[in-house]
N, C-alpha and C. Protein backbone atom coordinates (compact mmCIF):
# COMPACT_ATOMS: atom_id res chain seq x y z
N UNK A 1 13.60 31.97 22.86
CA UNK A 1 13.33 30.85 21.96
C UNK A 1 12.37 29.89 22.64
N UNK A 2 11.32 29.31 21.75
CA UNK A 2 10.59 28.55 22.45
C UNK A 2 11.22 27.19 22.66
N UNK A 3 10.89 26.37 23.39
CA UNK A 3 11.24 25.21 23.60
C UNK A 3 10.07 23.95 22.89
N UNK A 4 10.67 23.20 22.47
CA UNK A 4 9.79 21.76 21.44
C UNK A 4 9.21 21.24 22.34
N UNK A 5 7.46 20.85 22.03
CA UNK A 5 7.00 20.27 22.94
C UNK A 5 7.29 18.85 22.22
N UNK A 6 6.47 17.82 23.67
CA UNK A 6 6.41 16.61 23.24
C UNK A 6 5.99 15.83 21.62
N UNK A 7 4.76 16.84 21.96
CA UNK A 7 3.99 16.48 20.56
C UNK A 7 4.78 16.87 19.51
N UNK A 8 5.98 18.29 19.16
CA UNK A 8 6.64 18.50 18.14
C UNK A 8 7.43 17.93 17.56
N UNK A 9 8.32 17.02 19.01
CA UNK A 9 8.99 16.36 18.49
C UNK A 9 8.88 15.05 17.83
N UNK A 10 7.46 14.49 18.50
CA UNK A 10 7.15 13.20 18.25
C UNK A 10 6.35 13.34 16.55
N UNK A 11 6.48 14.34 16.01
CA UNK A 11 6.48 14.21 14.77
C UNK A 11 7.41 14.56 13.94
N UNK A 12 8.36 14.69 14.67
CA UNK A 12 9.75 14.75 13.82
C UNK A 12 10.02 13.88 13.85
N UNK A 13 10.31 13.12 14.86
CA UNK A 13 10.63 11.15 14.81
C UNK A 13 9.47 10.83 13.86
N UNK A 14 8.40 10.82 13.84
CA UNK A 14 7.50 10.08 12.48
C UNK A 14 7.95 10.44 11.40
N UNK A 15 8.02 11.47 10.91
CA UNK A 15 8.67 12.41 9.42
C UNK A 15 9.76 11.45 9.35
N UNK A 16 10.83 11.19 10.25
CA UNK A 16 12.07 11.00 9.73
C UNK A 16 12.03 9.25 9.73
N UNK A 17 10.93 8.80 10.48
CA UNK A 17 10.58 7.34 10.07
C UNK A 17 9.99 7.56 8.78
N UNK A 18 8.88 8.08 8.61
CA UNK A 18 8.74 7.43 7.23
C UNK A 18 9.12 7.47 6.04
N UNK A 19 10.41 8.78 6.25
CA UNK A 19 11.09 8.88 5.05
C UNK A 19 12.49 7.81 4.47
N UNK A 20 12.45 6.95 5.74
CA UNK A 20 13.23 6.13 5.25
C UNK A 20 12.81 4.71 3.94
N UNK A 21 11.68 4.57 4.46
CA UNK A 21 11.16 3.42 3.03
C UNK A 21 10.77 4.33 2.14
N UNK A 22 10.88 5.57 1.65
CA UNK A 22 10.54 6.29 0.56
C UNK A 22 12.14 6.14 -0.23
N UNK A 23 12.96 6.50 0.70
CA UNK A 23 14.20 6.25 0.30
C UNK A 23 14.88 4.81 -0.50
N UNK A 24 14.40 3.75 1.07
CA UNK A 24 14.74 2.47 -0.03
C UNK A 24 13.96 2.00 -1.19
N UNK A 25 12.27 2.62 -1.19
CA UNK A 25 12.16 2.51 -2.55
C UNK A 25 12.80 2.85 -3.99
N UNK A 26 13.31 4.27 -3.24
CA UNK A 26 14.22 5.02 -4.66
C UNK A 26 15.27 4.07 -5.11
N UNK A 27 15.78 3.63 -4.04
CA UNK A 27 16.49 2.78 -4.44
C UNK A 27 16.11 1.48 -5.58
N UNK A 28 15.06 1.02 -4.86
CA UNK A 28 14.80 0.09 -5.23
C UNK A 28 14.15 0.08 -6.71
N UNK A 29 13.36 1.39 -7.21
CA UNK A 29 13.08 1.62 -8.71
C UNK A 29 14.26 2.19 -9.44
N UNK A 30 15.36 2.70 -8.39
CA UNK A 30 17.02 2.32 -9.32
C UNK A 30 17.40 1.29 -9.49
N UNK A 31 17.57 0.62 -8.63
CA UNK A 31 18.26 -0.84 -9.10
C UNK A 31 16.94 -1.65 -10.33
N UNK A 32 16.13 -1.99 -9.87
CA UNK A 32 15.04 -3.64 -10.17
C UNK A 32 14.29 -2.39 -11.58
N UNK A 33 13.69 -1.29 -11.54
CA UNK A 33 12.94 -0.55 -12.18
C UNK A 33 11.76 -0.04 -11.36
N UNK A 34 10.51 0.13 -12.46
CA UNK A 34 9.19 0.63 -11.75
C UNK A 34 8.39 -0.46 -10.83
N UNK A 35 8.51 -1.85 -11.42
CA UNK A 35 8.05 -2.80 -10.83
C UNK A 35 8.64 -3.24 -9.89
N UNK A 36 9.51 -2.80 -9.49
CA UNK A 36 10.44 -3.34 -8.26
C UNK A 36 11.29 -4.36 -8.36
N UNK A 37 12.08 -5.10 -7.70
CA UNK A 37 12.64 -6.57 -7.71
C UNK A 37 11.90 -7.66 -8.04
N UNK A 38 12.74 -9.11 -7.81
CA UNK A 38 11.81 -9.90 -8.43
C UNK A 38 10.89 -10.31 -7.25
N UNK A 39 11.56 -10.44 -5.97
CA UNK A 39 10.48 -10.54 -5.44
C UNK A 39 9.42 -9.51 -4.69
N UNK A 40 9.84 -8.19 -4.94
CA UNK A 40 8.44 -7.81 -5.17
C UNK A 40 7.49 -7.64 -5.93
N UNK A 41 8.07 -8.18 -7.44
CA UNK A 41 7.18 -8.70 -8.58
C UNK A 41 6.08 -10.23 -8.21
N UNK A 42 7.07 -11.00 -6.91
CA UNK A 42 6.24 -11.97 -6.79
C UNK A 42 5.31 -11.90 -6.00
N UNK A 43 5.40 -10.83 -4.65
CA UNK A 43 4.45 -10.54 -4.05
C UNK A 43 3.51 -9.94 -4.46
N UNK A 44 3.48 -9.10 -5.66
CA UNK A 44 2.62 -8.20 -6.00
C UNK A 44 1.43 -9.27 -6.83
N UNK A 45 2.40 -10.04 -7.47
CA UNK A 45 1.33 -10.87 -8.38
C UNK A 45 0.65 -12.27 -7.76
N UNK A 46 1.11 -12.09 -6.46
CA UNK A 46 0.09 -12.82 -5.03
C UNK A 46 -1.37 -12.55 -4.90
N UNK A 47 -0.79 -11.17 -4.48
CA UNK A 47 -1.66 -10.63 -4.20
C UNK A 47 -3.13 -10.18 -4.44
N UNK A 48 -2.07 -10.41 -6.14
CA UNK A 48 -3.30 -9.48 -7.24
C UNK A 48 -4.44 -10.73 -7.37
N UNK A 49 -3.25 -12.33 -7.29
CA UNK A 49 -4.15 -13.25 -7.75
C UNK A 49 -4.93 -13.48 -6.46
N UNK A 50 -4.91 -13.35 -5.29
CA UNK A 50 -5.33 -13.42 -4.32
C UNK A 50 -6.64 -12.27 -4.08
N UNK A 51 -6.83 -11.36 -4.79
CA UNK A 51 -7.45 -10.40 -4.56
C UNK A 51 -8.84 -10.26 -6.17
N UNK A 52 -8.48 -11.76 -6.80
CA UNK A 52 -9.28 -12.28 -8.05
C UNK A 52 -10.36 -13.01 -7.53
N UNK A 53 -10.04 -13.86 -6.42
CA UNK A 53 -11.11 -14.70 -5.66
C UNK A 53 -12.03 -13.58 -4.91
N UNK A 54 -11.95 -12.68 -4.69
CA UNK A 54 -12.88 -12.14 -3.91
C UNK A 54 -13.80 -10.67 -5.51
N UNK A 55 -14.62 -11.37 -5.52
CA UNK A 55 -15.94 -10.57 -7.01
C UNK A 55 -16.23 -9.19 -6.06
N UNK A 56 -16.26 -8.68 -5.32
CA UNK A 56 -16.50 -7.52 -4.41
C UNK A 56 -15.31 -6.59 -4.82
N UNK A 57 -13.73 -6.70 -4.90
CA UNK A 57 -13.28 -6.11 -5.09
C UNK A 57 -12.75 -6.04 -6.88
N UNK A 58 -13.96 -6.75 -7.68
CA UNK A 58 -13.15 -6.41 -8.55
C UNK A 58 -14.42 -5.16 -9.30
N UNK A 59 -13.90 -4.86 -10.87
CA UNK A 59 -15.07 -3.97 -11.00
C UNK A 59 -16.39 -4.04 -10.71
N UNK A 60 -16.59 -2.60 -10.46
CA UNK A 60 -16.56 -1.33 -10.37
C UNK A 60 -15.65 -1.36 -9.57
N UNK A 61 -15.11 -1.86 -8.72
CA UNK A 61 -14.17 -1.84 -7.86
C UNK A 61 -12.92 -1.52 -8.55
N UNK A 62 -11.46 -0.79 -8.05
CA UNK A 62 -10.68 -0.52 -8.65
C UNK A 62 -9.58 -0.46 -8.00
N UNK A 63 -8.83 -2.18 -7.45
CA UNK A 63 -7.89 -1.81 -6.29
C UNK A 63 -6.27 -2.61 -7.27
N UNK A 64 -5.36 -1.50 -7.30
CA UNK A 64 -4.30 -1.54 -7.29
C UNK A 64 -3.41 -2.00 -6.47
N UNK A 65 -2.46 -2.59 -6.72
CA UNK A 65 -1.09 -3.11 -5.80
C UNK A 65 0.19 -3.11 -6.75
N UNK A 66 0.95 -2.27 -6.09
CA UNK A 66 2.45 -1.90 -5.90
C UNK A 66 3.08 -2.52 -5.11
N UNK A 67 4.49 -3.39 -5.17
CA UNK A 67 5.63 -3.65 -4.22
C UNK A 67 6.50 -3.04 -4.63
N UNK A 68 7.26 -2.22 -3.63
CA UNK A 68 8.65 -1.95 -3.50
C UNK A 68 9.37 -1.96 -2.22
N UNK A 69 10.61 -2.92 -2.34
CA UNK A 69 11.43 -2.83 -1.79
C UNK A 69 10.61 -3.48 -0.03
N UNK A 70 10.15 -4.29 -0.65
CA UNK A 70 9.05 -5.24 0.40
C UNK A 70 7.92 -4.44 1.02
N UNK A 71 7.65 -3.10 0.72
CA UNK A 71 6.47 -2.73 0.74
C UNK A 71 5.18 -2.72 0.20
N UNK A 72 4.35 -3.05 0.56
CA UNK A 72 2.98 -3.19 -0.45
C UNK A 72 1.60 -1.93 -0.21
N UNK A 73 1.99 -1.61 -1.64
CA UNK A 73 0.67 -0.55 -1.95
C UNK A 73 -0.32 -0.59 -2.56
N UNK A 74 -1.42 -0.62 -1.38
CA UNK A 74 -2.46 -0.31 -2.45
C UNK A 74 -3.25 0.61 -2.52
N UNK A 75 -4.19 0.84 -3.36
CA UNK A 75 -4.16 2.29 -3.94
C UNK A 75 -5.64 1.80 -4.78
N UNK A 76 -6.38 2.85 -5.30
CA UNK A 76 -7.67 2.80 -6.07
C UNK A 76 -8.99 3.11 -5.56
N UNK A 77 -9.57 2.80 -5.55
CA UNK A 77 -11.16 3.34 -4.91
C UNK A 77 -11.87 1.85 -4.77
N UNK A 78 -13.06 1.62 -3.94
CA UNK A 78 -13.55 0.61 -3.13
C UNK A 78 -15.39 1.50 -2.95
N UNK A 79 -16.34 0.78 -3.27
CA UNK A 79 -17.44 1.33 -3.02
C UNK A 79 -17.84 1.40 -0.99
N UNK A 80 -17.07 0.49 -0.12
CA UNK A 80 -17.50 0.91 1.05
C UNK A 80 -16.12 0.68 1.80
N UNK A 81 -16.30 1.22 3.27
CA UNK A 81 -14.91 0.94 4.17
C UNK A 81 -14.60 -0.46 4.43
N UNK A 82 -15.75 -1.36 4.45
CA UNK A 82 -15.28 -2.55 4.51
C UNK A 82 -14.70 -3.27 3.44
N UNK A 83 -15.24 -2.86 1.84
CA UNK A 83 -13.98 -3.42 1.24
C UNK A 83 -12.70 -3.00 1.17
N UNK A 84 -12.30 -1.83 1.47
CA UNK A 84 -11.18 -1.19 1.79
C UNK A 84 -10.46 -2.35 2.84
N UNK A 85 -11.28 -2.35 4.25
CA UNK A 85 -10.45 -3.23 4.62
C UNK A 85 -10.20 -4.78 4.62
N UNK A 86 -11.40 -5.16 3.61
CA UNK A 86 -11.31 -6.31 3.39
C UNK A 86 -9.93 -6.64 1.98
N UNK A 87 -10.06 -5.58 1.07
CA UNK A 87 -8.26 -6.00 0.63
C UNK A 87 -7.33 -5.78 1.14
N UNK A 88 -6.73 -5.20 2.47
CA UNK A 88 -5.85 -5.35 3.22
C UNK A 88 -5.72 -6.11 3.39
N UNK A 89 -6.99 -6.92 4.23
CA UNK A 89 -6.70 -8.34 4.96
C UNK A 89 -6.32 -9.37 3.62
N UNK A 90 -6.99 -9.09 2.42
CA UNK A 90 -6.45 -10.43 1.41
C UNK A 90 -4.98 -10.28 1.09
N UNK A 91 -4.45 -8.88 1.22
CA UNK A 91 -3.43 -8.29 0.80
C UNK A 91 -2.20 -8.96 2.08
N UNK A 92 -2.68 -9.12 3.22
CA UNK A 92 -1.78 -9.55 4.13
C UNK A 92 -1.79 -11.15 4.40
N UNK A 93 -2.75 -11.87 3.33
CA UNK A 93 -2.44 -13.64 3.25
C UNK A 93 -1.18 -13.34 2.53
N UNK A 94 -0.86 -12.51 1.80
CA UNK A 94 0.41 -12.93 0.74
C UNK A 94 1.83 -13.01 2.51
N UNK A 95 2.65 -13.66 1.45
CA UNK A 95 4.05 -13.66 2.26
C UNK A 95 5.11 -12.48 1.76
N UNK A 96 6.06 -12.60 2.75
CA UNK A 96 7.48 -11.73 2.54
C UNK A 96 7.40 -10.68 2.75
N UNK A 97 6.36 -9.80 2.62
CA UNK A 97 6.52 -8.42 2.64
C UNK A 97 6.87 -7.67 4.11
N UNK A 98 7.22 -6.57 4.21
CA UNK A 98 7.45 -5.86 5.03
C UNK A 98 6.05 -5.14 5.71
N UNK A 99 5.32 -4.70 5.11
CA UNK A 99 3.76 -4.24 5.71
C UNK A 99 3.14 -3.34 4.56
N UNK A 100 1.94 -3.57 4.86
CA UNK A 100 0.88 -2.41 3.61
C UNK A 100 0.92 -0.93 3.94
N UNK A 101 0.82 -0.92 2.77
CA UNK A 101 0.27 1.11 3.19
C UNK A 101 -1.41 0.89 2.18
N UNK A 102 -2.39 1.07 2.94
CA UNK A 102 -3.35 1.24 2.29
C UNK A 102 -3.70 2.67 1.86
N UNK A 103 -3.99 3.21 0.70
CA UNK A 103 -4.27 4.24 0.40
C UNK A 103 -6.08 4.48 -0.26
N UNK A 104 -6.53 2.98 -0.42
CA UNK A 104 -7.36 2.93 -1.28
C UNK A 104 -8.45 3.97 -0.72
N UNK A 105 -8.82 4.98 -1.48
CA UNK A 105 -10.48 5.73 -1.33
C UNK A 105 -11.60 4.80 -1.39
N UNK A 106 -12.52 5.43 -0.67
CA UNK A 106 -13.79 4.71 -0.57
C UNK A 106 -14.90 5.92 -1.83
N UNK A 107 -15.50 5.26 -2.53
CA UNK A 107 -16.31 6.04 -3.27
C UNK A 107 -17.74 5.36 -4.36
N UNK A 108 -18.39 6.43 -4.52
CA UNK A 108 -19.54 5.56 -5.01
C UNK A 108 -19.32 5.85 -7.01
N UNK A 109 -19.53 4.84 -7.38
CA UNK A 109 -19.22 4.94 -9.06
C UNK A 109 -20.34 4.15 -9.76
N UNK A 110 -21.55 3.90 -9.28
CA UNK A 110 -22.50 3.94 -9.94
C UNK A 110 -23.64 4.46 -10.46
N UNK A 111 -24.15 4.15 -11.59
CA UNK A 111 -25.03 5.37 -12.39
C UNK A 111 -26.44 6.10 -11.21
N UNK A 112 -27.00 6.88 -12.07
CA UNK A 112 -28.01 7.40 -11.29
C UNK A 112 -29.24 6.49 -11.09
């Protein structure tokens, strides 16, 4: 039998970290619903208003935010990497939350 290297295991400890906030989300769209609790209804709508002041990320731009269970997601497409990480950073003026998961794609969506 082979023996687990370092590296094998150290992604079994990640796997089994990150399946735990997948979990308390489930929870959390059991209890509160799809939108989450109330206050991740309030963080989310921080955010969103927080993410109105900046004309770069809005259309063509297309950035989404999700809270659950004090996590914040966002999600959508961004024409370069810096607005990608520039709604993180607006995304992390809000309070309460637990930390972002950025998912947003970078992509180009204008005509020829």
């Amino acid at each position: 039998m082979k023996k687990p290297t370092r590296g094998s295991i150290l992604i079994v400890a990640a796997a089994v970290t990150g399946a735990v906030p997948g979990c308390d989300a489930y929870r959390t769209v059991r209890e509160c619903g799809s939108q989450g609790c109330p206050e991740d209804r309030r963080i989310t709508a921080e955010i969103e208003s927080l993410l109105t002041e900046h004309r770069e990320l809005m259309p063509p731009s297309m950035v989404y935010v999700r809270t659950l269970d004090g996590v914040v997601y966002l999600s959508g497409e961004v024409m370069t990497p810096l607005q990608r990480t520039e709604a993180e950073e607006v995304a992390r003026q809000a309070g309460g939350f637990k930390y972002v998961v950025n998912t947003i794609g970078v992509g180009y969506r204008g005509g020829p």
